[in-house]
Protein backbone atom coordinates (compact mmCIF):
# COMPACT_ATOMS: atom_id res chain seq x y z
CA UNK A 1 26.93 -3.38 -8.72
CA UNK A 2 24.75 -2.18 -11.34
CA UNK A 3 23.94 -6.25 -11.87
CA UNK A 4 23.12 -6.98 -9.17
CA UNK A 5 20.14 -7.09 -7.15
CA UNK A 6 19.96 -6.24 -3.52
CA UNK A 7 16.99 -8.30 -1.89
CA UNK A 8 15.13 -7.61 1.09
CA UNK A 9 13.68 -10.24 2.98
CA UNK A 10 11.04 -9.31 5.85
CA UNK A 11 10.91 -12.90 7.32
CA UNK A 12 7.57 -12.00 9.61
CA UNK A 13 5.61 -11.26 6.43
CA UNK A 14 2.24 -13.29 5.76
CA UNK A 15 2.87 -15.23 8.96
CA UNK A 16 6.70 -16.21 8.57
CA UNK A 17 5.76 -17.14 4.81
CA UNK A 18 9.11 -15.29 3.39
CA UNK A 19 11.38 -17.45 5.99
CA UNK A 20 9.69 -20.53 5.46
CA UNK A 21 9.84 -20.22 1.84
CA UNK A 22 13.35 -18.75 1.52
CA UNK A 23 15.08 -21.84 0.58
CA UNK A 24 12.78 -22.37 -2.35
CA UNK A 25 13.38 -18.69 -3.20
CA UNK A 26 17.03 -18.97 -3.75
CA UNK A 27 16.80 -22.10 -5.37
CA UNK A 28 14.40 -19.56 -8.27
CA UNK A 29 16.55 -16.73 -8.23
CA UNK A 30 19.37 -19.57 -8.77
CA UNK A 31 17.73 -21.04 -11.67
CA UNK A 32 17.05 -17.93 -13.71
CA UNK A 33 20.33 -16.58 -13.06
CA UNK A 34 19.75 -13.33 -11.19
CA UNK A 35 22.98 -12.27 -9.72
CA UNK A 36 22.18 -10.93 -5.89
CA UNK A 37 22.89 -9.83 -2.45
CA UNK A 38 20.18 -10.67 0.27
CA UNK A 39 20.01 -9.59 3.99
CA UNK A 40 16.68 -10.01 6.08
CA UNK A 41 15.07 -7.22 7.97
CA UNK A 42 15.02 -7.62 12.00
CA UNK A 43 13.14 -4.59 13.03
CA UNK A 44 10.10 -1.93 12.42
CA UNK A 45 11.43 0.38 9.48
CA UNK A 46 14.91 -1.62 9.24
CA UNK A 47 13.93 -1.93 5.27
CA UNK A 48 14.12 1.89 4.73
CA UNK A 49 17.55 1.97 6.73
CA UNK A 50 18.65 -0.61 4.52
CA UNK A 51 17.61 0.70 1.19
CA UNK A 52 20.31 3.59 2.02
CA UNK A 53 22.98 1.35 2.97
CA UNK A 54 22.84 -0.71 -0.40
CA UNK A 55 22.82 2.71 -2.13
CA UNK A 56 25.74 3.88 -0.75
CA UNK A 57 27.29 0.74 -1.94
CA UNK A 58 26.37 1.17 -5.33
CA UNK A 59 23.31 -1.26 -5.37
CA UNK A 60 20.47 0.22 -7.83
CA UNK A 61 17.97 -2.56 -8.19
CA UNK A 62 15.90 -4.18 -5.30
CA UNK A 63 14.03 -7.06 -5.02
CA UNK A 64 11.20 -6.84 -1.79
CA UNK A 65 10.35 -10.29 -0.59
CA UNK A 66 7.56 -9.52 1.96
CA UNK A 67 4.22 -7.85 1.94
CA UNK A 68 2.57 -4.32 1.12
CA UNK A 69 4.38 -3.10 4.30
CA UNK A 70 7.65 -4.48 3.26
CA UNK A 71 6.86 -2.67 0.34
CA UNK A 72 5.78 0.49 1.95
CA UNK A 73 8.99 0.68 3.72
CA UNK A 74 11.12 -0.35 0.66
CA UNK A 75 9.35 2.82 -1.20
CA UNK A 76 10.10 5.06 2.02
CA UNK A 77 13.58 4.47 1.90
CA UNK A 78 14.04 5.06 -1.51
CA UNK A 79 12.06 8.29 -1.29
CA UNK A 80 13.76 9.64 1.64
CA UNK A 81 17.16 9.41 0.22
CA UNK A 82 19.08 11.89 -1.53
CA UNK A 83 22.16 10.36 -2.43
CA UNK A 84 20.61 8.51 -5.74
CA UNK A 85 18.54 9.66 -8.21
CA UNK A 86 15.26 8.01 -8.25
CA UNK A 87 15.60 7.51 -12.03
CA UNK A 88 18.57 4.84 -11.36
CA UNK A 89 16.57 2.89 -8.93
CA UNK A 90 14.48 -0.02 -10.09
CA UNK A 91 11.94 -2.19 -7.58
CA UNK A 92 10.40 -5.78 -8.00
CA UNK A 93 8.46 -7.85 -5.33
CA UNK A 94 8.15 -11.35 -4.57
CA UNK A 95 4.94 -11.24 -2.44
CA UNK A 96 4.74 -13.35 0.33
CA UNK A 97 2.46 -10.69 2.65
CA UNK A 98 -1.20 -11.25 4.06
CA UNK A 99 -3.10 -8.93 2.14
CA UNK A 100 -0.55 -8.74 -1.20
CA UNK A 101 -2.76 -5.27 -2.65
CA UNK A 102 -0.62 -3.51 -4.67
CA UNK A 103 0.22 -6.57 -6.71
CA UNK A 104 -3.13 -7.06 -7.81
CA UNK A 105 -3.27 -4.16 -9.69
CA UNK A 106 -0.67 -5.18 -11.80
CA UNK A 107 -1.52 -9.06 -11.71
CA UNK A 108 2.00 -9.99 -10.04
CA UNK A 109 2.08 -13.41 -9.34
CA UNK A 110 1.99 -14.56 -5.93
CA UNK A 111 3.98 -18.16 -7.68
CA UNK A 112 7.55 -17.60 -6.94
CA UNK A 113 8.62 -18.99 -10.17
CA UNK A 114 6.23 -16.66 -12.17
CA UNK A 115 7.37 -13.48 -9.91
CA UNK A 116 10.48 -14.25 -10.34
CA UNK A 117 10.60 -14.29 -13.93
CA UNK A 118 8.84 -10.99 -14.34
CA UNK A 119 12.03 -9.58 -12.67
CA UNK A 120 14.18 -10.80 -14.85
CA UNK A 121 12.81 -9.43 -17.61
CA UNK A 122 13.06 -5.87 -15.95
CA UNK A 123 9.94 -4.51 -17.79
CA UNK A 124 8.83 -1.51 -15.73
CA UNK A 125 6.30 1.49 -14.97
CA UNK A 126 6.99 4.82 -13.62
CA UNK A 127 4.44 5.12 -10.92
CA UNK A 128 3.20 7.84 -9.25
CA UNK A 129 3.85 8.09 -5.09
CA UNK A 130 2.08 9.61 -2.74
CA UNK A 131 2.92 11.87 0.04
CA UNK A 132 1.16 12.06 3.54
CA UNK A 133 1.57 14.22 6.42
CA UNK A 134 -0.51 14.15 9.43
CA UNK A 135 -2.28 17.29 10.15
CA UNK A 136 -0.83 17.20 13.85
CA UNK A 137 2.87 16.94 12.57
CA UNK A 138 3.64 13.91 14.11
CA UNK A 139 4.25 11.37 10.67
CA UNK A 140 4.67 12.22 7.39
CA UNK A 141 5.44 9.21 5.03
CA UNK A 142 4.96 8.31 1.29
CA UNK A 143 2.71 5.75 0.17
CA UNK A 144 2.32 3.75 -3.37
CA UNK A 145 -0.96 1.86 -3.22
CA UNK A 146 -3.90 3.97 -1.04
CA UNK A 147 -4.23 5.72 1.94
CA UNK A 148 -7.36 6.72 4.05
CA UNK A 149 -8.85 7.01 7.15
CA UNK A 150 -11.54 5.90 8.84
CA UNK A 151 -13.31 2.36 8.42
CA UNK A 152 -10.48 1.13 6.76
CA UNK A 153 -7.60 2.63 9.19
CA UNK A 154 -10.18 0.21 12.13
CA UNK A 155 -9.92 -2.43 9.72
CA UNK A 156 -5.95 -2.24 9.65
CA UNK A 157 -5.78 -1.48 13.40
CA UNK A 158 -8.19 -4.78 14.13
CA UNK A 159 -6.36 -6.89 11.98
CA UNK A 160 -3.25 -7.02 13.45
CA UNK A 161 -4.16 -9.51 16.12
CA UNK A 162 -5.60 -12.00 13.09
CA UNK A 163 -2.38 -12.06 11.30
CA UNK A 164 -1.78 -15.58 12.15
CA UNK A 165 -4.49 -16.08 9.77
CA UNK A 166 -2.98 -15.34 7.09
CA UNK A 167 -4.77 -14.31 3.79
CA UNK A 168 -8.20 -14.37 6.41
CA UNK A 169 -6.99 -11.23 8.84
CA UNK A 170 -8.32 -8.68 6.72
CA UNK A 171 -11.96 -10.29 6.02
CA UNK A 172 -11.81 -11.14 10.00
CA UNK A 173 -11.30 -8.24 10.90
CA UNK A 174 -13.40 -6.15 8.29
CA UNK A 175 -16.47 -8.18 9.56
CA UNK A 176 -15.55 -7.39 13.19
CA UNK A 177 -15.03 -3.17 12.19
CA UNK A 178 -18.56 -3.24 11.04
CA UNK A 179 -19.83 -4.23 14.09
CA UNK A 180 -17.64 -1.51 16.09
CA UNK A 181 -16.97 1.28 13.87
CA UNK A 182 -18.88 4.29 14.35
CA UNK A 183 -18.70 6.85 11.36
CA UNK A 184 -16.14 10.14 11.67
CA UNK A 185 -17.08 13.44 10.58
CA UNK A 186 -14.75 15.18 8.15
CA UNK A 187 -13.91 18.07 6.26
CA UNK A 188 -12.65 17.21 3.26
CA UNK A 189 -10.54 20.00 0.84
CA UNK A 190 -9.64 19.57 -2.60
CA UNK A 191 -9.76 21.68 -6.07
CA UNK A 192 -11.32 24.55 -4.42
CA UNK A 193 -14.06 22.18 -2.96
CA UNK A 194 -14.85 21.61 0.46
CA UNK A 195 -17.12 18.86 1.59
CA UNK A 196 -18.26 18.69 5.16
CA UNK A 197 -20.00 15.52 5.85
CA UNK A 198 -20.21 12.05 7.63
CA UNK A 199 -18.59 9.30 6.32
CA UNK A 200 -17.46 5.23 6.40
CA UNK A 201 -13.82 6.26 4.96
CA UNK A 202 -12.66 8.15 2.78
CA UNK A 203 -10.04 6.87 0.43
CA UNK A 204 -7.05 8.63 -1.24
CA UNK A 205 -5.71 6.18 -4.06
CA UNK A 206 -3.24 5.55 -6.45
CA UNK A 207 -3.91 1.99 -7.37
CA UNK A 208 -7.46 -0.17 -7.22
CA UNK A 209 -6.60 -2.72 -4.08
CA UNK A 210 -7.12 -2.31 -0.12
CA UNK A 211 -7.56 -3.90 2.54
CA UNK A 212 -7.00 -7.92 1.32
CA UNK A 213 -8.94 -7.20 -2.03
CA UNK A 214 -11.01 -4.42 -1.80
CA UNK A 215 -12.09 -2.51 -4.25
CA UNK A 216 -12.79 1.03 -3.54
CA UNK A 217 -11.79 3.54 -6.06
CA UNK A 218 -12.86 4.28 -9.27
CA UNK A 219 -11.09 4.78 -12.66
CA UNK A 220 -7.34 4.29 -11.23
CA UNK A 221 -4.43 5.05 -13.37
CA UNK A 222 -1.48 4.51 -11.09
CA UNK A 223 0.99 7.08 -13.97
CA UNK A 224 -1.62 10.10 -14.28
CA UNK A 225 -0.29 12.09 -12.05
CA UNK A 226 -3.61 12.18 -10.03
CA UNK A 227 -5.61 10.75 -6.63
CA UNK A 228 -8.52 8.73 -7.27
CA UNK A 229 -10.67 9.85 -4.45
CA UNK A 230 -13.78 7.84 -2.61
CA UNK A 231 -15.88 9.05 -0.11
CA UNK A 232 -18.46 6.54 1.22
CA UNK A 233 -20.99 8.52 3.30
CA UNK A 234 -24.34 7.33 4.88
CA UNK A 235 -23.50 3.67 4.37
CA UNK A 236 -25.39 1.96 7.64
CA UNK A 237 -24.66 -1.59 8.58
CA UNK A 238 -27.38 -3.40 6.97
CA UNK A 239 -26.46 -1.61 3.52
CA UNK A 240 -22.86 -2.64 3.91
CA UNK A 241 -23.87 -6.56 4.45
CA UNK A 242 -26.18 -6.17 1.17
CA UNK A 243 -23.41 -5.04 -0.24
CA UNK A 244 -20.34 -6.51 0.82
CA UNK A 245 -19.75 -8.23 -2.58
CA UNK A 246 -19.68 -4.73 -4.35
CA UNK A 247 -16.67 -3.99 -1.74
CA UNK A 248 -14.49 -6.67 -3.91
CA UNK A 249 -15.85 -6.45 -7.37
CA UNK A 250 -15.35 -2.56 -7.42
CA UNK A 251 -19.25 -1.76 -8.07
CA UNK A 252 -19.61 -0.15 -4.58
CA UNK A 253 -18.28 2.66 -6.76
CA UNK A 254 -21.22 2.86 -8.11
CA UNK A 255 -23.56 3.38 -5.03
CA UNK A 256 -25.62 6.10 -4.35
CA UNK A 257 -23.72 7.01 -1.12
CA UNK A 258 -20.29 7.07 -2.91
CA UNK A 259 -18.85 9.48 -4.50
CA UNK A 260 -15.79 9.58 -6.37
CA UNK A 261 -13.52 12.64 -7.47
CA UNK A 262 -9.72 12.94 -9.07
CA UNK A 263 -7.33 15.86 -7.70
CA UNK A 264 -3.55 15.81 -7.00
CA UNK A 265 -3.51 17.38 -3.52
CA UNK A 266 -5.97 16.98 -0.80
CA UNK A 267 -6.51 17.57 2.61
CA UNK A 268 -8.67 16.16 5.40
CA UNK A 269 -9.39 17.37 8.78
CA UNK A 270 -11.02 14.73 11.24
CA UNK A 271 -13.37 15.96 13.80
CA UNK A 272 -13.19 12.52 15.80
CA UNK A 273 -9.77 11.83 18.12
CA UNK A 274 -9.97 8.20 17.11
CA UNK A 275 -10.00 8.20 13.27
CA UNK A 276 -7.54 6.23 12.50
CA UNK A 277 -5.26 6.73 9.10
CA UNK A 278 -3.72 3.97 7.08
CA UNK A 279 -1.22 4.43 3.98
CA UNK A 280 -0.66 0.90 2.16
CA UNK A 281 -1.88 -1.19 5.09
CA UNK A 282 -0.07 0.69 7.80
CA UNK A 283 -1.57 1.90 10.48
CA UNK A 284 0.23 5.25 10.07
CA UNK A 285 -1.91 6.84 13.19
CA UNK A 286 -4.96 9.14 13.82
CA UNK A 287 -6.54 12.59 13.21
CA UNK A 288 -6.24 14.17 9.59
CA UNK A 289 -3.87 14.66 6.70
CA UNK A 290 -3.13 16.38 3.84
CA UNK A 291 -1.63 14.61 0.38
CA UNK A 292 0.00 15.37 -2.68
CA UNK A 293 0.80 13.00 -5.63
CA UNK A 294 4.37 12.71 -6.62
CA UNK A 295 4.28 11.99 -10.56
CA UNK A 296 6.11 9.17 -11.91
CA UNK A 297 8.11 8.83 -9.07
CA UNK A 298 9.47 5.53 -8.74
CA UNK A 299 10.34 2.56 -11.68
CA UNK A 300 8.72 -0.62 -10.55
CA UNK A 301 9.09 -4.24 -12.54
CA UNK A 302 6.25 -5.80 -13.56
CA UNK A 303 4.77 -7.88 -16.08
């Protein structure tokens, strides 16, 4: 088994893209000679239920065909077994999702051809993962792109009923969030340091993409060992429409209202009942957390 790829296939991905697509898939993996089992997902979480079923049968190197969530889950499965040590487990991604994130940090392909033949030459980094809990006890789950709460966790929560719009949902719905959203207050505890303050969202990330593009951290090295952390404060609506384009070249960074910090733990307390959290697009639910960074947790393929 230790040729072989197992690939998982979330067919409801970027609006059925995966399914519609899958012949065209095979026909790639085919071509370039990739010797692999495939099964499709047909619930919530099946892909982390699955993951430990093709470990058990000896299966060490997994191909996601999906989105960040079909990632999300992929990396929760892997990190919630025991049976396998994480060294012997390799994972590549053929994305086909709405707002395809994590790739972009590492400038994976969203051609099938291209992705395809990144996998096969198995080059890979040993990323860091990060680990959530809610403060209230109710969810704790890894995550390997960002996670934050507040105006992003509303963006992820109103962009569910625009998925049919494929790559749009996220801009959709992160123009209808800042008419809505009104800011949470937070205390926010890391490296000794407590901030108590107002804020759009606060950001806990591991690699530079969010929310269909977005870029909100600063300085992101996804192997340090370390959260890149943003916390966008008095930011009023007619600042954010000045400067919307800073929110996807990465310069928003920059702005007075943002500041930016690195730590390896952290842990925020929300004193609004509806901030909602997110971890790699996924509404994970509301309140506060607390994080720590896992180092070089899992081997990913890419270019």
């Amino acid at each position: 088994m230790e040729n072989m790829w197992y690939v998982i296939v979330n067919p409801t991905s970027g609006n059925g893209t995966p399914k519609k697509k899958w012949k065209r898939i095979i026909s790639v993996l085919d071509a370039h000679h990739l010797l692999y089992k495939f099964t499709f997902s047909e619930y919530v979480n099946h892909e982390k239920e699955l993951i430990k079923k093709a470990l058990a049968q000896g299966y060490r190197k997994f191909i996601c065909v999906g989105g960040d969530g079909t990632l999300h889950q992929v990396v929760n499965g892997v990190m919630t077994q025991h049976a396998v040590p994480l060294s012997e487990i390799k994972v590549a991604i053929i994305p086909m999702g709405t707002g395809n994130d994590w790739v972009k940090t590492y400038e994976i392909p969203k051609n099938i051809s291209k992705a395809v033949a990144i996998i096969k030459q198995e080059k890979t980094i040993l990323q860091d993962i990060g680990y959530l809990e809610l403060l209230d006890k109710t969810k704790k789950v890894y995550f390997n792109n960002l996670a934050g709460l507040g105006f992003d966790g509303f963006v992820i929560k109103n962009s569910i009923k625009y998925k049919k719009f494929g790559a749009l949902a996220y801009l959709l719905a992160t123009l209808k969030t800042f008419l809505q959203y009104k800011k949470s207050v937070l205390t926010i505890d890391f490296n000794n340091k407590i901030i108590y303050t107002k804020t759009l969202l606060t950001l806990v990330g591991i690699c530079k993409y969010s929310g269909g593009g977005m870029q909100l951290t600063k300085d992101v090295h996804s192997t340090d060992g370390l959260f890149d952390i943003s916390i966008a404060k008095n930011l009023n609506f007619f600042s954010i429409i000045l400067n919307i384009f800073k929110f996807y070249n990465g310069s928003i960074v920059h702005h007075k209202e943002v500041e930016t910090y690195k730590t390896d733990h952290i842990t925020i307390t929300s004193h609004d009942d509806d901030t909602y959290v997110e971890a790699d697009g996924e509404l994970i639910g509301t309140g506060g957390f607390k994080a720590s960074i896992i180092p070089k947790a899992i081997l990913f393929i890419v270019p």
